[in-house]
N, C-alpha and C. Protein backbone atom coordinates (compact mmCIF):
# COMPACT_ATOMS: atom_id res chain seq x y z
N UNK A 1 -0.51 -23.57 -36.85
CA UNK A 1 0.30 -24.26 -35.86
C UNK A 1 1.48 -23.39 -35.41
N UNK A 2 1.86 -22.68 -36.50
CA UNK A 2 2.83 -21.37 -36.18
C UNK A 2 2.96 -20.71 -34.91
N UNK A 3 1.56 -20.45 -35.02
CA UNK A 3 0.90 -18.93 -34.24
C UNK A 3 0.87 -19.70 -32.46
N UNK A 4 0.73 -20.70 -32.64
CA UNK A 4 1.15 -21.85 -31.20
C UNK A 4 2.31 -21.42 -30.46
N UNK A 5 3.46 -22.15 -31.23
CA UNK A 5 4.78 -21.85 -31.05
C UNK A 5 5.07 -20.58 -30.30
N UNK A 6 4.51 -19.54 -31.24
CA UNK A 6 5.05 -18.05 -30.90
C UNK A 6 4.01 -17.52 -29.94
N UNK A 7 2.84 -18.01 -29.44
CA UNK A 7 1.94 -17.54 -28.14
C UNK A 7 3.02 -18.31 -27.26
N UNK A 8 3.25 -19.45 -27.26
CA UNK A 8 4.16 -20.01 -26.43
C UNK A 8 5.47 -19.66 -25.70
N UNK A 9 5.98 -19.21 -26.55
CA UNK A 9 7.52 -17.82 -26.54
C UNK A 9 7.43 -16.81 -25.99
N UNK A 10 6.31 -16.12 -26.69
CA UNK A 10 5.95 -14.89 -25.83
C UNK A 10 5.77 -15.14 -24.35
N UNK A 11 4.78 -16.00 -24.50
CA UNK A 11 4.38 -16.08 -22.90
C UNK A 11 5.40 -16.98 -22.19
N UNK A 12 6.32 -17.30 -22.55
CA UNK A 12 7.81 -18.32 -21.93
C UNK A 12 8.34 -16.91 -21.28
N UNK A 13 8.23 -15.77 -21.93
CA UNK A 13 9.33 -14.20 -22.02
C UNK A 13 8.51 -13.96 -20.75
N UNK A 14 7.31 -13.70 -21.06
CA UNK A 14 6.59 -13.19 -20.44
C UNK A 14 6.79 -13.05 -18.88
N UNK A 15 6.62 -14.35 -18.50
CA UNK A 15 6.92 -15.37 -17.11
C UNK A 15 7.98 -15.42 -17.17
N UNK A 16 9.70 -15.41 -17.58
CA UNK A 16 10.93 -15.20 -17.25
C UNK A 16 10.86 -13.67 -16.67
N UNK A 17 10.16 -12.67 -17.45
CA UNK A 17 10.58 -11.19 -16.74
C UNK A 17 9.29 -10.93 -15.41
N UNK A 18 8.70 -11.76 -15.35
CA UNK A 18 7.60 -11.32 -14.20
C UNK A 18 9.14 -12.31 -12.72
N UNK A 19 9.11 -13.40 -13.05
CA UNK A 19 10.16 -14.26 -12.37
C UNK A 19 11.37 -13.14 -11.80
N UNK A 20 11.76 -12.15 -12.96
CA UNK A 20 13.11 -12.08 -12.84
C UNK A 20 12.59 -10.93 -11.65
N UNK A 21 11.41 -10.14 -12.00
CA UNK A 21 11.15 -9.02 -11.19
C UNK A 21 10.91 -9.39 -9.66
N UNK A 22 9.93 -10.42 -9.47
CA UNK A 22 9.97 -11.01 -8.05
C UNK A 22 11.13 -11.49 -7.49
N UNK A 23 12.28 -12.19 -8.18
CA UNK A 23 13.33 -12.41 -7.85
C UNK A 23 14.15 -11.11 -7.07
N UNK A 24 14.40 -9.82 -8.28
CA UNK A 24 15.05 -8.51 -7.29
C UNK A 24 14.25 -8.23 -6.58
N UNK A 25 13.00 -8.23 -6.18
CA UNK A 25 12.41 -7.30 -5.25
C UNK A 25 12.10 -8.03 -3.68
N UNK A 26 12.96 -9.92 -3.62
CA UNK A 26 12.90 -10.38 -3.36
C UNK A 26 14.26 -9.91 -2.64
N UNK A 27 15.28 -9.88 -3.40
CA UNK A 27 16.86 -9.56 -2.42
C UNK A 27 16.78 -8.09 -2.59
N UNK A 28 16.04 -7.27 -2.79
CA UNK A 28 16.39 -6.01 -2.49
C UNK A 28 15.20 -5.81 -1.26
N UNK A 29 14.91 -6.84 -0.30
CA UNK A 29 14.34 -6.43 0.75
C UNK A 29 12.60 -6.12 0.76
N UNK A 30 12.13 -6.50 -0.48
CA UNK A 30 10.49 -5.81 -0.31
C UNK A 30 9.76 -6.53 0.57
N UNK A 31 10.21 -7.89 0.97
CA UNK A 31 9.16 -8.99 1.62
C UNK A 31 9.67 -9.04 2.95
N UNK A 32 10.62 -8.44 3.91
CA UNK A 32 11.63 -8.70 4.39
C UNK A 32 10.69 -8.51 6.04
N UNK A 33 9.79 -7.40 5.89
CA UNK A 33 9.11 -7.02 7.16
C UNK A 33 7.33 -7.07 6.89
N UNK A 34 6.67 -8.45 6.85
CA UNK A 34 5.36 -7.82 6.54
C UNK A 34 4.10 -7.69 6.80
N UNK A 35 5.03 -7.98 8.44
CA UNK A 35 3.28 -7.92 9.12
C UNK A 35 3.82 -6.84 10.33
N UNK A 36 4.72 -6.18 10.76
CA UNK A 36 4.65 -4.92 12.01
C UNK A 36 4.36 -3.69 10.92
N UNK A 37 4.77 -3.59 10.21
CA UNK A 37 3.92 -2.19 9.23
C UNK A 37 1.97 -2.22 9.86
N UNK A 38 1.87 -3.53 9.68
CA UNK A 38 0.23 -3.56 9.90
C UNK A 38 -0.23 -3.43 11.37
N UNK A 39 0.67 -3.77 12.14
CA UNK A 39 0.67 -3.65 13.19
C UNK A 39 0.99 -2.50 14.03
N UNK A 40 1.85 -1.63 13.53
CA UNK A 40 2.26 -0.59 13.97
C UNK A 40 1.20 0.29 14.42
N UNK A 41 -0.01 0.74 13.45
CA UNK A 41 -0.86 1.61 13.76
C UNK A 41 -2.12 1.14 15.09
N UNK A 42 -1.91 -0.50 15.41
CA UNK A 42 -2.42 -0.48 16.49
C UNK A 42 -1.77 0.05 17.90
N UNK A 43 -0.29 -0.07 18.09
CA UNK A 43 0.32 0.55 19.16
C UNK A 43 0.76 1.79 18.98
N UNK A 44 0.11 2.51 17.92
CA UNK A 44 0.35 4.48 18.10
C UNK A 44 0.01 4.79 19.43
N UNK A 45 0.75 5.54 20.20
CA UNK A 45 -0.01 6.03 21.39
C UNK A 45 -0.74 7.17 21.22
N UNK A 46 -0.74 7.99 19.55
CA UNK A 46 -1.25 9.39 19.69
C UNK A 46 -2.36 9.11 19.16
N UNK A 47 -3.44 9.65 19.51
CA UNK A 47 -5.01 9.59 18.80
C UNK A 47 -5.09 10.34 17.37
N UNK A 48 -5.75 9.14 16.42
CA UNK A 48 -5.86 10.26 15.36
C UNK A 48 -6.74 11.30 15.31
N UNK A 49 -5.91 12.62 14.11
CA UNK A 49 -6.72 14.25 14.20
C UNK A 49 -7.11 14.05 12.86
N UNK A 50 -8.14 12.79 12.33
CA UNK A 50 -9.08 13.35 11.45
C UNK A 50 -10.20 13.91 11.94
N UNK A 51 -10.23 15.13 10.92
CA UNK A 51 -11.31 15.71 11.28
C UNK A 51 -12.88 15.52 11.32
N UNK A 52 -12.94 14.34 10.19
CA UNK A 52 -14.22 14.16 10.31
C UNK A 52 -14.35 12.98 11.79
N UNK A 53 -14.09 12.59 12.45
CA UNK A 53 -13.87 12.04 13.64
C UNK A 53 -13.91 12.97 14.82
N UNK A 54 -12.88 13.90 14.70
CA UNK A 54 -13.38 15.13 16.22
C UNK A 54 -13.49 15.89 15.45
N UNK A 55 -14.96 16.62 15.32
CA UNK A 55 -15.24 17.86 15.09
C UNK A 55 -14.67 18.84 15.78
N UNK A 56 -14.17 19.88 15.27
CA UNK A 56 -14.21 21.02 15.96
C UNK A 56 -14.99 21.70 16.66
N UNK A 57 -14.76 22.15 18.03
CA UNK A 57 -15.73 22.57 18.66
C UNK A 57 -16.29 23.71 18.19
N UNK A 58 -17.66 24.34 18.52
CA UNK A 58 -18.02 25.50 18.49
C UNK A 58 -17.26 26.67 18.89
N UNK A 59 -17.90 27.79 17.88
CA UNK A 59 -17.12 28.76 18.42
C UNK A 59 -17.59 29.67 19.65
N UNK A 60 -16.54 30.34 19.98
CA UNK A 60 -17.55 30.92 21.45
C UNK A 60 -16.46 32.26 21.75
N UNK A 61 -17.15 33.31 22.64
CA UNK A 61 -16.81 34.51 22.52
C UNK A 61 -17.42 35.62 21.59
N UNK A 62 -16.78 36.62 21.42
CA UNK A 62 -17.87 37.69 20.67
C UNK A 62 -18.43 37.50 19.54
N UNK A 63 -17.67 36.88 18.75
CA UNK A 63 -18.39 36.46 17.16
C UNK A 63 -19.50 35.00 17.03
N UNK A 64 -19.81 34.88 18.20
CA UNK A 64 -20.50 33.32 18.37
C UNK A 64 -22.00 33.49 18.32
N UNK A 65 -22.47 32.74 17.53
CA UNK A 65 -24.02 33.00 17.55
C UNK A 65 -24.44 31.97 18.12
N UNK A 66 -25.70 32.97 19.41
CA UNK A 66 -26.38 31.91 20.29
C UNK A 66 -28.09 31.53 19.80
């Protein structure tokens, strides 16, 4: 019946420091903006340069094999 008690405590601790952590990250601003981050990358005006997306073109001039 001991071993009750003290799963109980622990996990009382447990959930006070998960609480206390959402609490600061709560006034130090983490939740503050959270949907234009997601949004942002739809109004980029610049096209992305991954490469696997635009290949590089062929090469061309003297070293180019036809």
């Amino acid at each position: 019946m001991s071993v009750i008690f003290l799963l109980i405590a622990a996990s009382t601790l447990v959930a006070a420091v998960f609480l206390a952590a959402f609490i600061r990250a709560v006034r130090s601003g983490q939740y503050d903006d959270d949907r234009s981050p997601a949004v942002r990358m739809l109004h980029d005006p610049t096209p992305s340069t991954n490469s696997s997306l635009n290949p590089a073109p062929p090469p061309q001039g003297k070293g180019a094999i036809h």
